[in-house]
Protein backbone atom coordinates (compact mmCIF):
# COMPACT_ATOMS: atom_id res chain seq x y z
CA UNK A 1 0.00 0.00 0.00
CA UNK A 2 0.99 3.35 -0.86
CA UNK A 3 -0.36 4.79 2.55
CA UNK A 4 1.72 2.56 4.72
CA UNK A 5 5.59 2.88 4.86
CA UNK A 6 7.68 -0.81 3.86
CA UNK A 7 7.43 -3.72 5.75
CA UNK A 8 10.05 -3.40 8.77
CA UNK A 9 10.13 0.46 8.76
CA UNK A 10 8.61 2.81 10.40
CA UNK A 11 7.98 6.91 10.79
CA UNK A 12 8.81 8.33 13.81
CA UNK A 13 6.00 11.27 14.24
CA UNK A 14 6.79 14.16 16.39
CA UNK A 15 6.27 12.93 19.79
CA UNK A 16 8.54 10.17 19.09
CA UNK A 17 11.24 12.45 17.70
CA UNK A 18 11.46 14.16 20.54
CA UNK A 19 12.82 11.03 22.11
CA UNK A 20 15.43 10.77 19.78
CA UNK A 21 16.55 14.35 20.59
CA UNK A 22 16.93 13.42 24.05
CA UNK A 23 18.79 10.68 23.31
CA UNK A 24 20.89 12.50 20.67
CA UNK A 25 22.15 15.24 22.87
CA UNK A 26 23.25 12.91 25.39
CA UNK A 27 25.08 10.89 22.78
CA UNK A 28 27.06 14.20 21.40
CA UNK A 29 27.91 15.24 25.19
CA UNK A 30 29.05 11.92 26.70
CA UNK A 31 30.95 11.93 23.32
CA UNK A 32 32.46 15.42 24.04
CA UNK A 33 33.84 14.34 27.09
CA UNK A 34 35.08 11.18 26.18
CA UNK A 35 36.99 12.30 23.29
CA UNK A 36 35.20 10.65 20.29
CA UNK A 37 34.63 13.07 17.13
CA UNK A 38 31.56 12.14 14.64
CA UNK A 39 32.51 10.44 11.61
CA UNK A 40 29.67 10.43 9.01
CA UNK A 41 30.06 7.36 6.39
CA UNK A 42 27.67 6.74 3.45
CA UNK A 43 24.34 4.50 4.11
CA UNK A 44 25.91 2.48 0.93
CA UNK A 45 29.30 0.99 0.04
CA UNK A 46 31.00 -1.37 -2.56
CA UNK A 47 29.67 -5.01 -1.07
CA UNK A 48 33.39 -6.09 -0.74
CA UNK A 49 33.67 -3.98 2.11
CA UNK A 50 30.64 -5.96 4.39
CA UNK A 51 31.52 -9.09 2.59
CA UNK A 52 35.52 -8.91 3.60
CA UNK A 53 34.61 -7.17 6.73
CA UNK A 54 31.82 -8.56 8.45
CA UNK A 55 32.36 -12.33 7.01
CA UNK A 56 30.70 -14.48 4.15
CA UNK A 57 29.89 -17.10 7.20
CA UNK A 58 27.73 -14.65 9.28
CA UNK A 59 24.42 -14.71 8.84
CA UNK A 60 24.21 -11.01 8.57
CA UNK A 61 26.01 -11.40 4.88
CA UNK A 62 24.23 -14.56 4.21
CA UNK A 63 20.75 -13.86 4.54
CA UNK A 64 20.07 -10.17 5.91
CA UNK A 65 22.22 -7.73 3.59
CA UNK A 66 20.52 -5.54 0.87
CA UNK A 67 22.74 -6.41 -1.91
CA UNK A 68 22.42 -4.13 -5.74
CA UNK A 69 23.69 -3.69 -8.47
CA UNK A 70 23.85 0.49 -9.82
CA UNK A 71 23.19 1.25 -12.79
CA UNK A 72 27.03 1.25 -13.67
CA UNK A 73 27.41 -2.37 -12.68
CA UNK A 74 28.97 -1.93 -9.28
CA UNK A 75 27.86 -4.20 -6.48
CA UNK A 76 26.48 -1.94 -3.76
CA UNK A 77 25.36 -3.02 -0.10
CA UNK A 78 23.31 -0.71 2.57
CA UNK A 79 25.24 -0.71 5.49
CA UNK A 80 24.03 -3.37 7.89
CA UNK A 81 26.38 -2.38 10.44
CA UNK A 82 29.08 1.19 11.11
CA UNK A 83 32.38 -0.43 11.73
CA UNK A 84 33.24 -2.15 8.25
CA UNK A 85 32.55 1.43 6.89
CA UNK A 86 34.47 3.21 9.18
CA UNK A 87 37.16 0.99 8.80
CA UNK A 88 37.23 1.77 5.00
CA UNK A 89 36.95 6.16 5.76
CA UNK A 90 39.86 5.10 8.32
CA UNK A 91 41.94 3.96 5.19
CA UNK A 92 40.64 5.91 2.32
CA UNK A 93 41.88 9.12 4.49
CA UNK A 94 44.74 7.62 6.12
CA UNK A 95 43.26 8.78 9.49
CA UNK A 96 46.00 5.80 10.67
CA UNK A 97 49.14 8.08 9.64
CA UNK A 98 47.99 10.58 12.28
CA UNK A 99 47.81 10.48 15.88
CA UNK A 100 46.93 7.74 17.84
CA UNK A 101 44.55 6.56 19.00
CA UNK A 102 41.90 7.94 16.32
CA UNK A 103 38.87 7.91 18.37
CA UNK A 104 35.71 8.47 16.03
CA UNK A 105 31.41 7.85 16.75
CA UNK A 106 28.55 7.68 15.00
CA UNK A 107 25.06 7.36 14.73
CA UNK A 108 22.40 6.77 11.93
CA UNK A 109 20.29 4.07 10.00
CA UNK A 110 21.37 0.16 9.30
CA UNK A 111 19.69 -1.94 6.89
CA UNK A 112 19.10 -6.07 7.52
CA UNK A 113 16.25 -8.10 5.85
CA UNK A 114 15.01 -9.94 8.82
CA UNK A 115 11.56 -10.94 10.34
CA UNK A 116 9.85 -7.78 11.40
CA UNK A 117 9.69 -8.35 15.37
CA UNK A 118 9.83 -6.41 18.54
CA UNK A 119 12.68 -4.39 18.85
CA UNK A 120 13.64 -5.60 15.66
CA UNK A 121 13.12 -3.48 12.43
CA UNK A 122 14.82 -3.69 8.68
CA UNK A 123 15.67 -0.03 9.34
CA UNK A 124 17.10 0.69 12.53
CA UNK A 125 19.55 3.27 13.98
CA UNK A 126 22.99 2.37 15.98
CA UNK A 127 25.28 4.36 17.96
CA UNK A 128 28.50 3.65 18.31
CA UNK A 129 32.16 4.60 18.65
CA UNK A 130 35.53 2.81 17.20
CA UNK A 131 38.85 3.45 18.50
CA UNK A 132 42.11 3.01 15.84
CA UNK A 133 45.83 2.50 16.71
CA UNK A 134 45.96 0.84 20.58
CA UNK A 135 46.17 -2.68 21.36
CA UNK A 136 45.90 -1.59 25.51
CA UNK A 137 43.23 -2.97 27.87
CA UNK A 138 42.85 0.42 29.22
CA UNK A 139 40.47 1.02 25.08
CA UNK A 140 38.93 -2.02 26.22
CA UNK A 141 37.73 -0.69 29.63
CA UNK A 142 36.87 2.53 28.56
CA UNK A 143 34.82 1.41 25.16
CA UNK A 144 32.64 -0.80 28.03
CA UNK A 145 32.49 1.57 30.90
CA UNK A 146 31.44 4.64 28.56
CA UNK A 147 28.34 2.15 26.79
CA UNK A 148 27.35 1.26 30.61
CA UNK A 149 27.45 5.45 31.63
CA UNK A 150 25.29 6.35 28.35
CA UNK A 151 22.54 4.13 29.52
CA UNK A 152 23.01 4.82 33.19
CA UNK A 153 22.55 8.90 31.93
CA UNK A 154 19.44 8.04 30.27
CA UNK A 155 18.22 6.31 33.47
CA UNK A 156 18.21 2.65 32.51
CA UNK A 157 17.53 -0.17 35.05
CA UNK A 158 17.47 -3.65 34.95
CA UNK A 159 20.20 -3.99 31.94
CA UNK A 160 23.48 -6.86 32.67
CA UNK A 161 27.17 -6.44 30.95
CA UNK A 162 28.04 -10.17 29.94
CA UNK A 163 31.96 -10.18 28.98
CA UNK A 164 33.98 -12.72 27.46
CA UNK A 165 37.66 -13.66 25.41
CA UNK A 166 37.15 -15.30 22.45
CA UNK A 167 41.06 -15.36 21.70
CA UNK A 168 43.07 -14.30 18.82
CA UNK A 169 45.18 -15.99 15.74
CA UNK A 170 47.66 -17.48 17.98
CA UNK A 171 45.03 -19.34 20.09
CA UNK A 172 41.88 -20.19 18.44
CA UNK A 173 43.24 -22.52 16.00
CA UNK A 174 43.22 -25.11 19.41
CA UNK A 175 40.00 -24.03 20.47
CA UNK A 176 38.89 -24.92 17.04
CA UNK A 177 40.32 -28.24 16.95
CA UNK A 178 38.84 -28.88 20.08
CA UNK A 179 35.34 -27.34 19.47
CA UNK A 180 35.14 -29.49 16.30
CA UNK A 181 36.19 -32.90 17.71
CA UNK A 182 33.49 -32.10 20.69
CA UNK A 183 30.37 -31.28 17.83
CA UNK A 184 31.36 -34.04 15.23
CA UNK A 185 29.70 -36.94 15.98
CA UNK A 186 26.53 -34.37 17.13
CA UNK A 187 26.66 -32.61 13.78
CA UNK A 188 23.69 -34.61 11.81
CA UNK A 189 21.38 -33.29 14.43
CA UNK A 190 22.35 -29.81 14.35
CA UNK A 191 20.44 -26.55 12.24
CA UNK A 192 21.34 -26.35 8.84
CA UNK A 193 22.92 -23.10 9.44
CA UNK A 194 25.05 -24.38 12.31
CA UNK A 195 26.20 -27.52 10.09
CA UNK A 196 27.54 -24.84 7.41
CA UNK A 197 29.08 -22.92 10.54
CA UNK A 198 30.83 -26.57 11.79
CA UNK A 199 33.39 -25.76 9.08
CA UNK A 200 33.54 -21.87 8.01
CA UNK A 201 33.28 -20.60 11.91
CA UNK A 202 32.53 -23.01 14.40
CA UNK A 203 33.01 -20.98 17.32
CA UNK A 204 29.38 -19.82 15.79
CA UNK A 205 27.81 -22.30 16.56
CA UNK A 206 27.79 -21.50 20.31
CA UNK A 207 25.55 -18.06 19.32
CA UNK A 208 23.25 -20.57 18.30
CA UNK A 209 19.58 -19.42 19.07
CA UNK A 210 17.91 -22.31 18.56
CA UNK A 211 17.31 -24.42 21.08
CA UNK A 212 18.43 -27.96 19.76
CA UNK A 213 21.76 -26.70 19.08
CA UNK A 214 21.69 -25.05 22.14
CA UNK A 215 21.58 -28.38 24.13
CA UNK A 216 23.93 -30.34 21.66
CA UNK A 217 26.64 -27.58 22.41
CA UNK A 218 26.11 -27.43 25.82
CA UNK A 219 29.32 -28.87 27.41
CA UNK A 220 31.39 -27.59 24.33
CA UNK A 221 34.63 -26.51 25.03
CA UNK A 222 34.84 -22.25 25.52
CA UNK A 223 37.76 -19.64 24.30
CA UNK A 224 38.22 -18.95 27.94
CA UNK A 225 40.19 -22.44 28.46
CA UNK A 226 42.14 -21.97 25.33
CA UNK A 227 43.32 -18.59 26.15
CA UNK A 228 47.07 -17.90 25.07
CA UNK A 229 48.98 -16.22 27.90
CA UNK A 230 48.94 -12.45 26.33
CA UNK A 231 45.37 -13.13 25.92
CA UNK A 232 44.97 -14.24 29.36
CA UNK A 233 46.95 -11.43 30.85
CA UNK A 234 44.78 -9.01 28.33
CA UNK A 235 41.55 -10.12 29.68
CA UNK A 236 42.56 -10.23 33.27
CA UNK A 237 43.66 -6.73 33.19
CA UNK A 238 39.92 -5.57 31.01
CA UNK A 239 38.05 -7.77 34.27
CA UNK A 240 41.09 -5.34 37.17
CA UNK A 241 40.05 -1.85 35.20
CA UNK A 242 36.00 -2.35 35.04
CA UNK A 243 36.36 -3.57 39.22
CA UNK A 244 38.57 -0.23 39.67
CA UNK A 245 35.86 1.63 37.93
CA UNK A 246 32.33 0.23 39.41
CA UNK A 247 30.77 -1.79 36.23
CA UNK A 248 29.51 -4.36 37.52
CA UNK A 249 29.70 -7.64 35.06
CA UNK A 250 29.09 -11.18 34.75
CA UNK A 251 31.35 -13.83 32.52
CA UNK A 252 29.27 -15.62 29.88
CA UNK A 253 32.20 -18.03 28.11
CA UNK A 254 29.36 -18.79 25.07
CA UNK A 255 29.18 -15.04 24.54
CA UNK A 256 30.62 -15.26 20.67
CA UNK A 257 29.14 -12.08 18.87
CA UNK A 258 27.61 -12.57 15.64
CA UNK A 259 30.42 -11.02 13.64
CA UNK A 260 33.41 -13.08 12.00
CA UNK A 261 36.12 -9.86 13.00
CA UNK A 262 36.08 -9.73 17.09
CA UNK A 263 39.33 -10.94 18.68
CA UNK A 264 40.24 -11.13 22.43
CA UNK A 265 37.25 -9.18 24.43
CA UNK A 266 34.03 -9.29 23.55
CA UNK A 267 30.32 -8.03 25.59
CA UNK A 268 26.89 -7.66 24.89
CA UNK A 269 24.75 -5.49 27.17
CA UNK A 270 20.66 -7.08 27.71
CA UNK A 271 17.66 -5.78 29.08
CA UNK A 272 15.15 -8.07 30.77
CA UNK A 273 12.38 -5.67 29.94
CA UNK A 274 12.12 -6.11 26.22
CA UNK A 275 11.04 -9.91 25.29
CA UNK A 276 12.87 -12.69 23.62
CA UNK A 277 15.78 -10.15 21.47
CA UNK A 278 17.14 -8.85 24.90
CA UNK A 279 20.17 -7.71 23.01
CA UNK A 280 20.55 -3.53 23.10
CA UNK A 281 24.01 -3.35 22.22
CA UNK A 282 27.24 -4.58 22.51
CA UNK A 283 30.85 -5.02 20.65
CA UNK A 284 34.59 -6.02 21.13
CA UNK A 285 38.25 -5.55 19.72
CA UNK A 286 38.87 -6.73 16.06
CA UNK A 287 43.14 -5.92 15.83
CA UNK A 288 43.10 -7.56 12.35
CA UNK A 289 40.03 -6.01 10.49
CA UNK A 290 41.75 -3.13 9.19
CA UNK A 291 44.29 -5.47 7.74
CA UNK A 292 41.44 -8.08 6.66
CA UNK A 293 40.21 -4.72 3.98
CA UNK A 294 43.59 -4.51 2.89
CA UNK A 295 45.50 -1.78 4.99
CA UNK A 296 48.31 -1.82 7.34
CA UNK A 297 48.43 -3.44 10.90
CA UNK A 298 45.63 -0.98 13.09
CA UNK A 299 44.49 -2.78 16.02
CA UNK A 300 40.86 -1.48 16.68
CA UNK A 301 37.59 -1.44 19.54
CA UNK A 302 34.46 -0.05 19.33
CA UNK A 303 30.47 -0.61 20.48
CA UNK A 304 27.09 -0.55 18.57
CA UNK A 305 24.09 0.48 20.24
CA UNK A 306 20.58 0.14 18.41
CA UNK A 307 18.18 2.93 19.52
CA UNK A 308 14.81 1.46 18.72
CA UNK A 309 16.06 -1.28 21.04
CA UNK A 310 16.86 1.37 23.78
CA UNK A 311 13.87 3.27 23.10
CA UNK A 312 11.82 0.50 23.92
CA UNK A 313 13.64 -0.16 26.98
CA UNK A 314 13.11 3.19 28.03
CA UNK A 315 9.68 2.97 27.23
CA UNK A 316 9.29 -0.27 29.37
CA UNK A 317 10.68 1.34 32.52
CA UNK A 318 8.53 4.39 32.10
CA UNK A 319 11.62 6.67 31.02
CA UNK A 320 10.26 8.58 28.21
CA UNK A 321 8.66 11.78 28.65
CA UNK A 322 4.78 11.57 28.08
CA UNK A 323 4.27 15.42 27.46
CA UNK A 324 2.29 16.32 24.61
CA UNK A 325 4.63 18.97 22.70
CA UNK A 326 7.31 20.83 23.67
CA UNK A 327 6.94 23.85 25.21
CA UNK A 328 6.88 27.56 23.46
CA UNK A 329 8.67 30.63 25.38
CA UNK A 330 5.37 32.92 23.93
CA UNK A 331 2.06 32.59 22.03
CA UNK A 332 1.28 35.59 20.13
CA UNK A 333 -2.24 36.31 19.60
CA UNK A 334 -3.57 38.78 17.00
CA UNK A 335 -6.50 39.88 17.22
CA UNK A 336 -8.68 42.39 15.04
CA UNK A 337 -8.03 44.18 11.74
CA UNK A 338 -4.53 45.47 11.05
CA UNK A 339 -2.89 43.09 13.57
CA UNK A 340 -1.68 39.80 11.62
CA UNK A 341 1.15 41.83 10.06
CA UNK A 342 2.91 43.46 13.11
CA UNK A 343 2.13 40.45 15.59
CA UNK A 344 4.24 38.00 12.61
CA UNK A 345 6.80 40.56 13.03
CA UNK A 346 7.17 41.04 16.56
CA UNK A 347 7.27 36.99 16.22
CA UNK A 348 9.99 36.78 14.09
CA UNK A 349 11.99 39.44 15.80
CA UNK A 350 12.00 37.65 18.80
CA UNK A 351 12.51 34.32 16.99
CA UNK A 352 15.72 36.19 16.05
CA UNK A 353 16.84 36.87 19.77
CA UNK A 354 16.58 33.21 20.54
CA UNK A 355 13.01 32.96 22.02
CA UNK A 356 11.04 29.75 20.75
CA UNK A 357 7.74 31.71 19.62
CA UNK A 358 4.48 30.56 17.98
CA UNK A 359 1.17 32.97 16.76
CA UNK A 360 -2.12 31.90 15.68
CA UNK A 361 -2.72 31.39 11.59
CA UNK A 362 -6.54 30.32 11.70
CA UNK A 363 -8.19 33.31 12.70
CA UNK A 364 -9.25 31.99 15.56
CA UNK A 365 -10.94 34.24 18.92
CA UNK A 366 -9.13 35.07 21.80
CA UNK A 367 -10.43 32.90 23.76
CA UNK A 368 -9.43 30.13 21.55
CA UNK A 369 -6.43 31.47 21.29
CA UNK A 370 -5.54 31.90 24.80
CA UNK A 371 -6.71 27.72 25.29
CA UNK A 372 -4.10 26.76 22.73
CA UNK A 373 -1.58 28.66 24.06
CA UNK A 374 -1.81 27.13 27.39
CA UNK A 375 -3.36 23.09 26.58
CA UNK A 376 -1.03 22.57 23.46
CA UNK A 377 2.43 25.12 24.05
CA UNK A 378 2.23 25.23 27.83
CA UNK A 379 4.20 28.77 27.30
CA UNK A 380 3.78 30.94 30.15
CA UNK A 381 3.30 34.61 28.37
CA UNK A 382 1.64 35.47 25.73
CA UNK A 383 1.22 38.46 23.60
CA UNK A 384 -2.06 39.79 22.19
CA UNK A 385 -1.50 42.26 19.94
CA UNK A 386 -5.55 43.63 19.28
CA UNK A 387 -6.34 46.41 17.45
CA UNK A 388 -7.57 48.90 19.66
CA UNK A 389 -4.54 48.58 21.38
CA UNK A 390 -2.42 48.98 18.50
CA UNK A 391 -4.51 52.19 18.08
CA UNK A 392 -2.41 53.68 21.22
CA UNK A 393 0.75 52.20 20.25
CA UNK A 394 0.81 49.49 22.91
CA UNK A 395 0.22 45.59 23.08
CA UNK A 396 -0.76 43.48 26.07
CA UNK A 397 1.80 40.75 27.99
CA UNK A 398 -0.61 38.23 29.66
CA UNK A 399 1.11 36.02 32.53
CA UNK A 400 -0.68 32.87 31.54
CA UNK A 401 0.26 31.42 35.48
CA UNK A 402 -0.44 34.60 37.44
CA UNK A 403 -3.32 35.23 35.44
CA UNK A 404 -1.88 39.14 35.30
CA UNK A 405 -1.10 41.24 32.53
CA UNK A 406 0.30 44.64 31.40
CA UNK A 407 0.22 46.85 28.76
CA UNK A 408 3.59 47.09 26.95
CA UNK A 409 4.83 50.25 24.48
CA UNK A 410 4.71 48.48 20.96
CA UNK A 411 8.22 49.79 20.19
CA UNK A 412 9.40 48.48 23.52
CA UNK A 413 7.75 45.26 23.21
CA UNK A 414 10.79 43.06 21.90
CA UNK A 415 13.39 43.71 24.44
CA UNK A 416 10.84 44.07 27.10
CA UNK A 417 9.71 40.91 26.09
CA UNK A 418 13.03 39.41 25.76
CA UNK A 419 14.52 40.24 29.56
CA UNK A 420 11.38 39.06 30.94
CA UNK A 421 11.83 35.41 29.32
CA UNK A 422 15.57 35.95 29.84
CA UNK A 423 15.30 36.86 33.51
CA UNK A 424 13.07 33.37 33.88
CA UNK A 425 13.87 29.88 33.85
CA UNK A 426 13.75 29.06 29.74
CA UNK A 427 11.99 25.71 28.49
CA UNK A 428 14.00 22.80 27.69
């Protein structure tokens, strides 16, 4: 239907996009004082870059991209995810030659084919932040910590950390091994999905929602007992800096991520308010993805957060604001012959000095006027400009709470205006 928007989209009106501004400014100030700078990366790019980056096994490439091909013949995906792209700005600018670490965020719409669900849309929005150039634990603690403040700002309950190790080159080959000898003789009675995984990425196989493979892969051998000794030591040190700074975690040694690039830590943060996809964000280090698109050595960390997921969350725990618009500094009210003309002028003059300012356009009395200004803006003053008045050279400020008013010089009006809002606490 023309009427209704795609299958696993939706509008956001505008008493849900206030939400998102909330949530946007405290993305750009917990940002600011973290150190991460936006990075803004195109919603397509060359197919090679997911396919490379993410992983032909994952099931992201294999069934949820939106592969096409341009009208030049290039094979174009929308982004389902932000790092692979940033990645790719990091070495089509040679943002690695600079200073290090680079430390970049960013925030916008993703694109997987999936089941529509709960929390779960084929357009959705992530935050999230990437840091370049340092291999330290002390990236690793503060990528976690600062994904645990943002949702502590925004007044989340009820959410767990779960943190793992899932190794690197040196040590994963044995955990492999191991992992592959344990599934074998259960690998007939496994998904089909998880049989293709047995070979490409076993270690997949223990993300495994379904519940059969869930039980077959119970006792499987973890990364966590195959841990090489800098790994170890890595991990250990991630688990000393969260203790030293009050995030409170729990181990989960299945805890995979669904993305072929992660090496070493990896976390996913859950809600228990929001059903059966309790994931609403999460992420890890990936020291060899930069190399894997075909740059130099750039070890690299970073989160992704997806809003609608937090949004409902929120909504759950009664977070969101239930207001029912946002509130105007002053309602201008003409009224009479004559008086359109200088009350849109006084409004936009006022507009100019900052003030958030609406007027009537329907004509309406000033009765109706006055209701509107008060049910739907919730401004405190407002400013009838009527005709007689204008006669004398005056207009009238009305103190909506006080239920005063005064008569103001028209060519004083503005600045009088102005250093009364001023002088009072402004909307937010």
């Amino acid at each position: 239907m023309l009427t209704s928007a795609p299958r696993g989209t939706k509008d956001n009106l505008p008493a849900q996009t206030r939400h998102w501004h909330k949530i946007e400014k405290v993305i750009d100030q917990i940002c600011k004082e973290y150190g991460y700078e936006e990075i803004r990366t195109p919603i397509f790019e060359h197919s090679e870059v997911f396919h490379r980056g993410v992983g032909d096994s994952t099931d992201i490439v294999q069934k949820e991209t939106y592969d096409f091909t341009d009208r030049g013949g290039r094979e174009l995906t929308l982004r389902p995810e932000g790092t692979a792209p940033t990645v790719r700005a990091l070495l089509e600018h040679k943002l690695y030659a600079g200073p290090q670490p680079v430390k970049v965020y960013y925030q916008g719409p993703m694109f997987r084919f999936g089941r529509p669900q709960k929390g779960r849309l084929r357009q959705f929005h992530q935050f999230g932040i990437e840091v370049f150039g340092a291999t330290t634990a002390q990236v690793d603690g503060e990528v976690i910590a600062m994904a645990m403040d943002f949702y502590q700002r925004l007044g989340l309950q009820n959410i767990e950390l779960l943190l793992n190790s899932i190794g690197c080159p040196h040590c994963r080959p044995q955990h492999r091994e191991a992992l592959q000898q344990f599934l074998e003789p259960k690998k007939e009675q496994m998904c089909g999905d998880c049989q293709s995984r047995y070979d490409k990425n076993p270690m997949r196989i223990l993300d495994c929602k379904e519940e059969k493979c869930q039980n077959l892969s119970e006792e499987a051998p973890t990364t966590v007992g195959y841990l090489c000794d800098d790994c170890k030591n890595h991990f250990d040190e991630v688990k000393e800096l969260l203790d030293a700074a009050g995030v409170v975690y729990k181990l989960d040694e299945r805890l995979v991520r669904g993305l072929d690039y992660y090496t070493r830590t990896a976390f996913e943060i859950v809600s228990k308010d929001i059903g059966a996809q309790s994931s609403i964000g999460g992420g890890g280090r990936y020291d060899h993805l930069v190399e894997t698109l075909g740059g130099p050595p750039v070890p690299g960390m970073g989160f992704g957060l997806g809003l609608e997921r937090l949004l409902l969350t929120m909504e759950e725990q009664g977070l969101l604001d239930t207001e029912k618009g946002e509130q105007r500094h002053l309602f201008i009210a003409p009224v009479g012959a004559g008086t359109k003309a200088v009350a849109f002028g006084l409004m936009q003059t006022l507009r100019q000095k900052g003030l958030s300012v609406e007027m009537d356009y329907q004509d309406r009395s000033l009765k109706a006027q006055l209701k509107t200004a008060s049910n739907r803006f919730q401004t405190p003053y407002v400013l009838i400009v009527g005709e007689g008045e204008l006669e004398k050279g005056e207009v009238t400020l009305r103190l909506m709470d006080k239920g005063s008013q005064e008569k103001i010089p028209l060519h004083e009006a503005p600045e009088r205006v102005w250093e009364l809002i001023a002088a009072d606490t402004p909307p937010s």
